[in-house]
PDB file of N, CA and C in Angstrom:
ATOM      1  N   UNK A   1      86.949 215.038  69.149  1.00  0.00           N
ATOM      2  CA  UNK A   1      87.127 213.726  68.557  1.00  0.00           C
ATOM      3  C   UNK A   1      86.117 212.767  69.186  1.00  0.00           C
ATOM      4  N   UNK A   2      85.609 211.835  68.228  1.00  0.00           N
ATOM      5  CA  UNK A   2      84.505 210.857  68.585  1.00  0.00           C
ATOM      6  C   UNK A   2      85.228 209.625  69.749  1.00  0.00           C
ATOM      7  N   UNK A   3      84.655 209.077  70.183  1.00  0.00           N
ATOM      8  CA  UNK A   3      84.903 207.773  70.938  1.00  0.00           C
ATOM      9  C   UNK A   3      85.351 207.052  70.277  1.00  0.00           C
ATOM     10  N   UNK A   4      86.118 205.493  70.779  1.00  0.00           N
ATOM     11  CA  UNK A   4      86.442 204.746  69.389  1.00  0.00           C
ATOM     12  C   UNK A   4      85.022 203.860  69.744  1.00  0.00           C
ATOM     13  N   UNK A   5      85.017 203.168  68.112  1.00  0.00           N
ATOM     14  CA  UNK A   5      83.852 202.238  67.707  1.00  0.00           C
ATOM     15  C   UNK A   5      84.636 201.096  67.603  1.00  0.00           C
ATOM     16  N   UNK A   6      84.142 199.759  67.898  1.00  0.00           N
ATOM     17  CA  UNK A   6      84.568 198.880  67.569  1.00  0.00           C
ATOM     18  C   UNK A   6      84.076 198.870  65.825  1.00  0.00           C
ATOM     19  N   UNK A   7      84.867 198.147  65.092  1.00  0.00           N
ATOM     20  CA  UNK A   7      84.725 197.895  63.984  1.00  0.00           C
ATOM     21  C   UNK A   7      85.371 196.640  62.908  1.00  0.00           C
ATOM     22  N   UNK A   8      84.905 196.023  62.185  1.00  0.00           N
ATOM     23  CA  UNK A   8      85.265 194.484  62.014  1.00  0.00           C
ATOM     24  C   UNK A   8      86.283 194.360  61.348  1.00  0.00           C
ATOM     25  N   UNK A   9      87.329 193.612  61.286  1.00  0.00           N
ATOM     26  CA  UNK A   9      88.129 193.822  59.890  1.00  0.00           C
ATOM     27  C   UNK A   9      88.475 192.328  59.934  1.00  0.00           C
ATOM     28  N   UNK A  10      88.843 191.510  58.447  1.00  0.00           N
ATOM     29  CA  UNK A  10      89.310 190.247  58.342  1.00  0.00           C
ATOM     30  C   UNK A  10      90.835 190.138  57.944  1.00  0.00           C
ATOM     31  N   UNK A  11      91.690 189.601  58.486  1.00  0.00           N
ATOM     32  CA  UNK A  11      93.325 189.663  58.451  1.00  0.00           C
ATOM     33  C   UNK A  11      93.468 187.782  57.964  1.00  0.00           C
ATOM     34  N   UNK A  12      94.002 187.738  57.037  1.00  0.00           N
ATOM     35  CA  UNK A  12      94.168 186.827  56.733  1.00  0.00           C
ATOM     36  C   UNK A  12      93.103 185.374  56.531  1.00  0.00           C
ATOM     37  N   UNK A  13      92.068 185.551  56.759  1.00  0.00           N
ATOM     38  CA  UNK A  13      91.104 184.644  56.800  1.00  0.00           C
ATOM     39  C   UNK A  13      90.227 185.054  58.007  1.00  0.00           C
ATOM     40  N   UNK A  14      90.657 185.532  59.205  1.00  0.00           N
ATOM     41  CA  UNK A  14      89.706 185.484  60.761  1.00  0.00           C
ATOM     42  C   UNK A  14      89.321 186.664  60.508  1.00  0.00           C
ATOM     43  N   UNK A  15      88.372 187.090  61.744  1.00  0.00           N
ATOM     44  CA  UNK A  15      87.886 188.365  61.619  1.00  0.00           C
ATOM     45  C   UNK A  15      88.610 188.655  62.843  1.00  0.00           C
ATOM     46  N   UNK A  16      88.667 189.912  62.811  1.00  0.00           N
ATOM     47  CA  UNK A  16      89.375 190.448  63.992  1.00  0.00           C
ATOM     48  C   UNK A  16      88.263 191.784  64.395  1.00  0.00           C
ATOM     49  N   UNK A  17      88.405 192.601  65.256  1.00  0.00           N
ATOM     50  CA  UNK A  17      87.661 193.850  65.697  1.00  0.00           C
ATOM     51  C   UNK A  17      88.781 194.691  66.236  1.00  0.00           C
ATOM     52  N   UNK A  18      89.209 195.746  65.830  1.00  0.00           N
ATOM     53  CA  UNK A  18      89.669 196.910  66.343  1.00  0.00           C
ATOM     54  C   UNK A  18      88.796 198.078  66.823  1.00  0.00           C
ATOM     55  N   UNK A  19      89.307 198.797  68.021  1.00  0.00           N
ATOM     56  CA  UNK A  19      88.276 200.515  68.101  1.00  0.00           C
ATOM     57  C   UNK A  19      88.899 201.263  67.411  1.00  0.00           C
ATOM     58  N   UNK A  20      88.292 202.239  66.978  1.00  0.00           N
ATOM     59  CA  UNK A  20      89.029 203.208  66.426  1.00  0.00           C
ATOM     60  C   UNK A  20      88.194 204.650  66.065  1.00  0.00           C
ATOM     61  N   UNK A  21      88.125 205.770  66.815  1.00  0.00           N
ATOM     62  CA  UNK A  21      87.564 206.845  66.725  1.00  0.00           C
ATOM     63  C   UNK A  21      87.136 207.334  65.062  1.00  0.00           C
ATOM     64  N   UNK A  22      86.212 208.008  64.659  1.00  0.00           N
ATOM     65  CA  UNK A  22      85.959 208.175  63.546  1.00  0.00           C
ATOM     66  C   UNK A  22      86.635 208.860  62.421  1.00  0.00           C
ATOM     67  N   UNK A  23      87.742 209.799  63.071  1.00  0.00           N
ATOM     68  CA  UNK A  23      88.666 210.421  62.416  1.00  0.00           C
ATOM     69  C   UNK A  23      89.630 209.368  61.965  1.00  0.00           C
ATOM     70  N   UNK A  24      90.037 208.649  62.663  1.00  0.00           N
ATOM     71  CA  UNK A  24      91.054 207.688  62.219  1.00  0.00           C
ATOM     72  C   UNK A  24      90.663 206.658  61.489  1.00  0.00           C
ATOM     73  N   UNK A  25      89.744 206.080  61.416  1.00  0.00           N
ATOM     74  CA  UNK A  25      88.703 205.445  60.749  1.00  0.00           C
ATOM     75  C   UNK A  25      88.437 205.802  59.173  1.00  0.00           C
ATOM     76  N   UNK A  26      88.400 206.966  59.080  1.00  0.00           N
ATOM     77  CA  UNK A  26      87.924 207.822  57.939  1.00  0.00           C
ATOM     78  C   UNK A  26      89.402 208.332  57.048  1.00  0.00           C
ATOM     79  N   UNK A  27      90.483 208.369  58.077  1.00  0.00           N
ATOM     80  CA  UNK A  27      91.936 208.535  57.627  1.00  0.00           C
ATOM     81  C   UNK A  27      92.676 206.979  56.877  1.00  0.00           C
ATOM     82  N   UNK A  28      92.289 206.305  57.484  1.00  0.00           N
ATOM     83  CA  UNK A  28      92.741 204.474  57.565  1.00  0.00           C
ATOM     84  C   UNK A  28      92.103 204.220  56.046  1.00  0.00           C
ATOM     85  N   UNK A  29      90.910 204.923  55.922  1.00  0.00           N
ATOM     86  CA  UNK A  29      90.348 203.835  54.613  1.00  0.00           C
ATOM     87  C   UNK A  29      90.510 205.297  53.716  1.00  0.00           C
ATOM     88  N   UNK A  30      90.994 206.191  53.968  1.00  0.00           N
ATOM     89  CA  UNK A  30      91.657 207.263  53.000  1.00  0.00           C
ATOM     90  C   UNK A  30      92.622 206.590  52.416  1.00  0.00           C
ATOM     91  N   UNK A  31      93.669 206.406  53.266  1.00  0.00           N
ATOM     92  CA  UNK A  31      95.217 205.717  52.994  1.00  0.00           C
ATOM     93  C   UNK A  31      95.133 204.360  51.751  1.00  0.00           C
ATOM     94  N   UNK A  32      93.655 203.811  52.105  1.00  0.00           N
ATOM     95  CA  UNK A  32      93.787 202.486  51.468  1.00  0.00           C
ATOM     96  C   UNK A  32      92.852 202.653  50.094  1.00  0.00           C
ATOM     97  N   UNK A  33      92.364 203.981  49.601  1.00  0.00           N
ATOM     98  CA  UNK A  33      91.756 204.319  48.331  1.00  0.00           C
ATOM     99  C   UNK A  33      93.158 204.972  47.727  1.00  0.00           C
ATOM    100  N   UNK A  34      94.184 205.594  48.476  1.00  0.00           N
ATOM    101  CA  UNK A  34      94.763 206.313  47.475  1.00  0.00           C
ATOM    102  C   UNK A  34      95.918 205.450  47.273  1.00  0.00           C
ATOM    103  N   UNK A  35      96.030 204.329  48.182  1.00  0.00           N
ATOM    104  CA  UNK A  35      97.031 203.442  47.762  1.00  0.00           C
ATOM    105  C   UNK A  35      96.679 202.144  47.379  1.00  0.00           C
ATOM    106  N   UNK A  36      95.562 201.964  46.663  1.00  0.00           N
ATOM    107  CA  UNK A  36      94.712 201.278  46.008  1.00  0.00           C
ATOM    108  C   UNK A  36      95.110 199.660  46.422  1.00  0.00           C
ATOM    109  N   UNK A  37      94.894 199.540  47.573  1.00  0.00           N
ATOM    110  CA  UNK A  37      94.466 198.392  48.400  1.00  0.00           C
ATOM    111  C   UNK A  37      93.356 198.280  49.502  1.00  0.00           C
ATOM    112  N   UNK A  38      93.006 196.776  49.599  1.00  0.00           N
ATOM    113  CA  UNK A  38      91.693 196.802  50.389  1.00  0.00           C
ATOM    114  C   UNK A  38      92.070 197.107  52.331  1.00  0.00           C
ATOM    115  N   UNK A  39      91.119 197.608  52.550  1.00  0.00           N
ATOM    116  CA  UNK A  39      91.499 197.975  53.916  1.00  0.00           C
ATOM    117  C   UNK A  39      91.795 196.828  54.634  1.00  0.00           C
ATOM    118  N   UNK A  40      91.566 195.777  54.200  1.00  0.00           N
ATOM    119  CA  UNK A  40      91.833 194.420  55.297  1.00  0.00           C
ATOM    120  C   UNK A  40      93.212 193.797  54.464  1.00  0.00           C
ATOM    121  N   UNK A  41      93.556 194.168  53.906  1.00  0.00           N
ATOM    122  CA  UNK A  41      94.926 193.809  53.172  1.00  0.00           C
ATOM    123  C   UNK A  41      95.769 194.819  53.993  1.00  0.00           C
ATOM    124  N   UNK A  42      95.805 196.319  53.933  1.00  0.00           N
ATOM    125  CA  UNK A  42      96.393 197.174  54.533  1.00  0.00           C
ATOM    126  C   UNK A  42      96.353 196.820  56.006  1.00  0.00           C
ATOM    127  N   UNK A  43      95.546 196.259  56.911  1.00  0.00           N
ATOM    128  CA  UNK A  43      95.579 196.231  58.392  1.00  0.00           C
ATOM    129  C   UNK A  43      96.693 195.022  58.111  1.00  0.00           C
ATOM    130  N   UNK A  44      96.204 194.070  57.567  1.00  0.00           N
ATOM    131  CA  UNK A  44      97.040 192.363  57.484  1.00  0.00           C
ATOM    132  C   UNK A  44      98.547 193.100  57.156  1.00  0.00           C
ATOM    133  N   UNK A  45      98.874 194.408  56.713  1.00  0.00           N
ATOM    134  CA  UNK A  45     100.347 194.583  56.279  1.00  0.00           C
ATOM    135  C   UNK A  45     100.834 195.408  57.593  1.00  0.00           C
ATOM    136  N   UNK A  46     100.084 196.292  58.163  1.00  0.00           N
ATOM    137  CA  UNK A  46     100.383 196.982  59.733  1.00  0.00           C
ATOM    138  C   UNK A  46     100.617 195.309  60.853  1.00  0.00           C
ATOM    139  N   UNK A  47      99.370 194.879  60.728  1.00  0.00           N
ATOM    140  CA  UNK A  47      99.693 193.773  61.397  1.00  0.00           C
ATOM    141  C   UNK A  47     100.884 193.045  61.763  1.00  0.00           C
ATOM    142  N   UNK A  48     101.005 192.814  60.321  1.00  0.00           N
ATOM    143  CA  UNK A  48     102.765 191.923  60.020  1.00  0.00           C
ATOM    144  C   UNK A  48     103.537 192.925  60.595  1.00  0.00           C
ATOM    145  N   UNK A  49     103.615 193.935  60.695  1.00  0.00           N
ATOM    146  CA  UNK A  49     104.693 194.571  61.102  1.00  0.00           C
ATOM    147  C   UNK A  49     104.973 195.326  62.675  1.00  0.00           C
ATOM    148  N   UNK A  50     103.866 195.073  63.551  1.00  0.00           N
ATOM    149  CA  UNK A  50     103.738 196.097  64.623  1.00  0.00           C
ATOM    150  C   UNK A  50     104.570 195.470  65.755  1.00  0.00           C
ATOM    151  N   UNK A  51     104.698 194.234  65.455  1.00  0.00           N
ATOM    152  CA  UNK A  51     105.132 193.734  67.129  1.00  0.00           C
ATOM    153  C   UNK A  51     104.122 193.093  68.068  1.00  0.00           C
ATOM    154  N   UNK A  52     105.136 192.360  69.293  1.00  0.00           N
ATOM    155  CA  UNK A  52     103.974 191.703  70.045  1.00  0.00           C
ATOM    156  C   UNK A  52     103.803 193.003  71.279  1.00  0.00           C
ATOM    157  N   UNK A  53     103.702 194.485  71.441  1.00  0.00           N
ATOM    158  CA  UNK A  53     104.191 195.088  72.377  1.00  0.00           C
ATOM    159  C   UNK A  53     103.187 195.894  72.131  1.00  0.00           C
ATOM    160  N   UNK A  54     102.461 196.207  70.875  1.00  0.00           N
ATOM    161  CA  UNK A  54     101.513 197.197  70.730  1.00  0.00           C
ATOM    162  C   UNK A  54     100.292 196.422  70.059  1.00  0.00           C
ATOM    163  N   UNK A  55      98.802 196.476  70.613  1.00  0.00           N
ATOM    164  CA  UNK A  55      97.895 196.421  69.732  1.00  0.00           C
ATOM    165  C   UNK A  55      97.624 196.903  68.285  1.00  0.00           C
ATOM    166  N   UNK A  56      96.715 196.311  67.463  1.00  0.00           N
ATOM    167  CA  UNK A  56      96.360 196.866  66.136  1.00  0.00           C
ATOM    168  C   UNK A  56      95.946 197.945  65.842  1.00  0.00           C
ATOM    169  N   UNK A  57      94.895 198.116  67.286  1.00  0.00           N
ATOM    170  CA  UNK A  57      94.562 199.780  67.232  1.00  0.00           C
ATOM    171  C   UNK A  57      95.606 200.621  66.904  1.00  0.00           C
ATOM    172  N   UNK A  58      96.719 200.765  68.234  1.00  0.00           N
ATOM    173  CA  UNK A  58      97.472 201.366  67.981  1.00  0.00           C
ATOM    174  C   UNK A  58      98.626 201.518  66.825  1.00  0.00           C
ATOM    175  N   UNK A  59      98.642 200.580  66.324  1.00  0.00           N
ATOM    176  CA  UNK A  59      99.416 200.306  65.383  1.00  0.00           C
ATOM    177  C   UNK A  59      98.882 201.082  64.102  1.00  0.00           C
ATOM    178  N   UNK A  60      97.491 200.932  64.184  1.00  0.00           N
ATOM    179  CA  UNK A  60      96.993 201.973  62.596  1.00  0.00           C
ATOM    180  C   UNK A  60      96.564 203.106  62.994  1.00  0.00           C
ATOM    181  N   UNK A  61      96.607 203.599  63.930  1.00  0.00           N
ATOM    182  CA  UNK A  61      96.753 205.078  64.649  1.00  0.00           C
ATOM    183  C   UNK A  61      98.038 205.404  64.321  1.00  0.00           C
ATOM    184  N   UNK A  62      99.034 204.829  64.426  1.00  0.00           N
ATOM    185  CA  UNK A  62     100.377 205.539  64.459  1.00  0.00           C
ATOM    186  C   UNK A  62     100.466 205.287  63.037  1.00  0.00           C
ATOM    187  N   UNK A  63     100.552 204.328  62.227  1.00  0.00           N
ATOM    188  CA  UNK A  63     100.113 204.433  60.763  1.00  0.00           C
ATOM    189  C   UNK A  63      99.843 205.471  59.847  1.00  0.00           C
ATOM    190  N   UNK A  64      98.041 205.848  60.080  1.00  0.00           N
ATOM    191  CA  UNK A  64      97.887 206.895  60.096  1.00  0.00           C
ATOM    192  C   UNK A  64      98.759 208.040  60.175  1.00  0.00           C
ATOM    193  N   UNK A  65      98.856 208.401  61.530  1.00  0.00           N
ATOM    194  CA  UNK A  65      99.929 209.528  61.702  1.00  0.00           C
ATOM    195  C   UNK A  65     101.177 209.729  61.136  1.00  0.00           C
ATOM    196  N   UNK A  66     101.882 208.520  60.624  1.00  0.00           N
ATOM    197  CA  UNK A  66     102.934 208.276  60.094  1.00  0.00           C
ATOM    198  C   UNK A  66     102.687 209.078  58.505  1.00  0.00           C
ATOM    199  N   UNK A  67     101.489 208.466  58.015  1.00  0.00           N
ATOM    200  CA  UNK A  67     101.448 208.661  56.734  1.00  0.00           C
ATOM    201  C   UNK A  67     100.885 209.892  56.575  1.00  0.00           C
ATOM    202  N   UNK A  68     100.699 210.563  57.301  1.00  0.00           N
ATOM    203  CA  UNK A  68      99.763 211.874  56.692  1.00  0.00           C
ATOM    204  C   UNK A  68     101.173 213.004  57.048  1.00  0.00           C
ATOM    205  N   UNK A  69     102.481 212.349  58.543  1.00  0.00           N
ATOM    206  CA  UNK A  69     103.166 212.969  58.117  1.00  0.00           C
ATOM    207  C   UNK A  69     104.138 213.477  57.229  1.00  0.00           C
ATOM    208  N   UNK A  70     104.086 212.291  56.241  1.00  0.00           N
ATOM    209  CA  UNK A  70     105.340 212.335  55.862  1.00  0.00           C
ATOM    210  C   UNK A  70     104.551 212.696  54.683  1.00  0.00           C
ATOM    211  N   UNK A  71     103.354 213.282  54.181  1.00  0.00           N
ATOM    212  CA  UNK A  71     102.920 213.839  52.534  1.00  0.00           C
ATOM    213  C   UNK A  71     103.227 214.918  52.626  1.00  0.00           C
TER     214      UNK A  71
END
């Protein structure tokens, strides 16, 4: 598995930057073609929901994982 990259995303108007290794990266904007929303809409909906206890990274890592387990 690659290193994470920082990479840009806009949540509600700001820009924000998450890392995120290239596999997960490539899984994240999978999730958001087959569920035909924009990837910065999909982070803004992980966002809303993760808590003040975990970062965003982690939050669309476990995302991810969430969703690929349950297909």
């Amino acid at each position: 598995m690659s290193r994470p990259i920082k990479r840009s995303l806009t949540l509600r108007g700001h820009r924000t930057s998450v890392s995120l290794e290239d596999d997960f990266w490539a899984a994240f904007r999978e999730i958001a073609v087959a569920e035909n929303i924009a990837i910065n809409a999909l982070a803004a909906q992980i966002d809303d929901t993760r808590g003040l206890e975990m970062g965003l990274a982690s939050a669309i890592r476990l995302y991810v994982l969430r969703y690929f387990r349950k297909s």
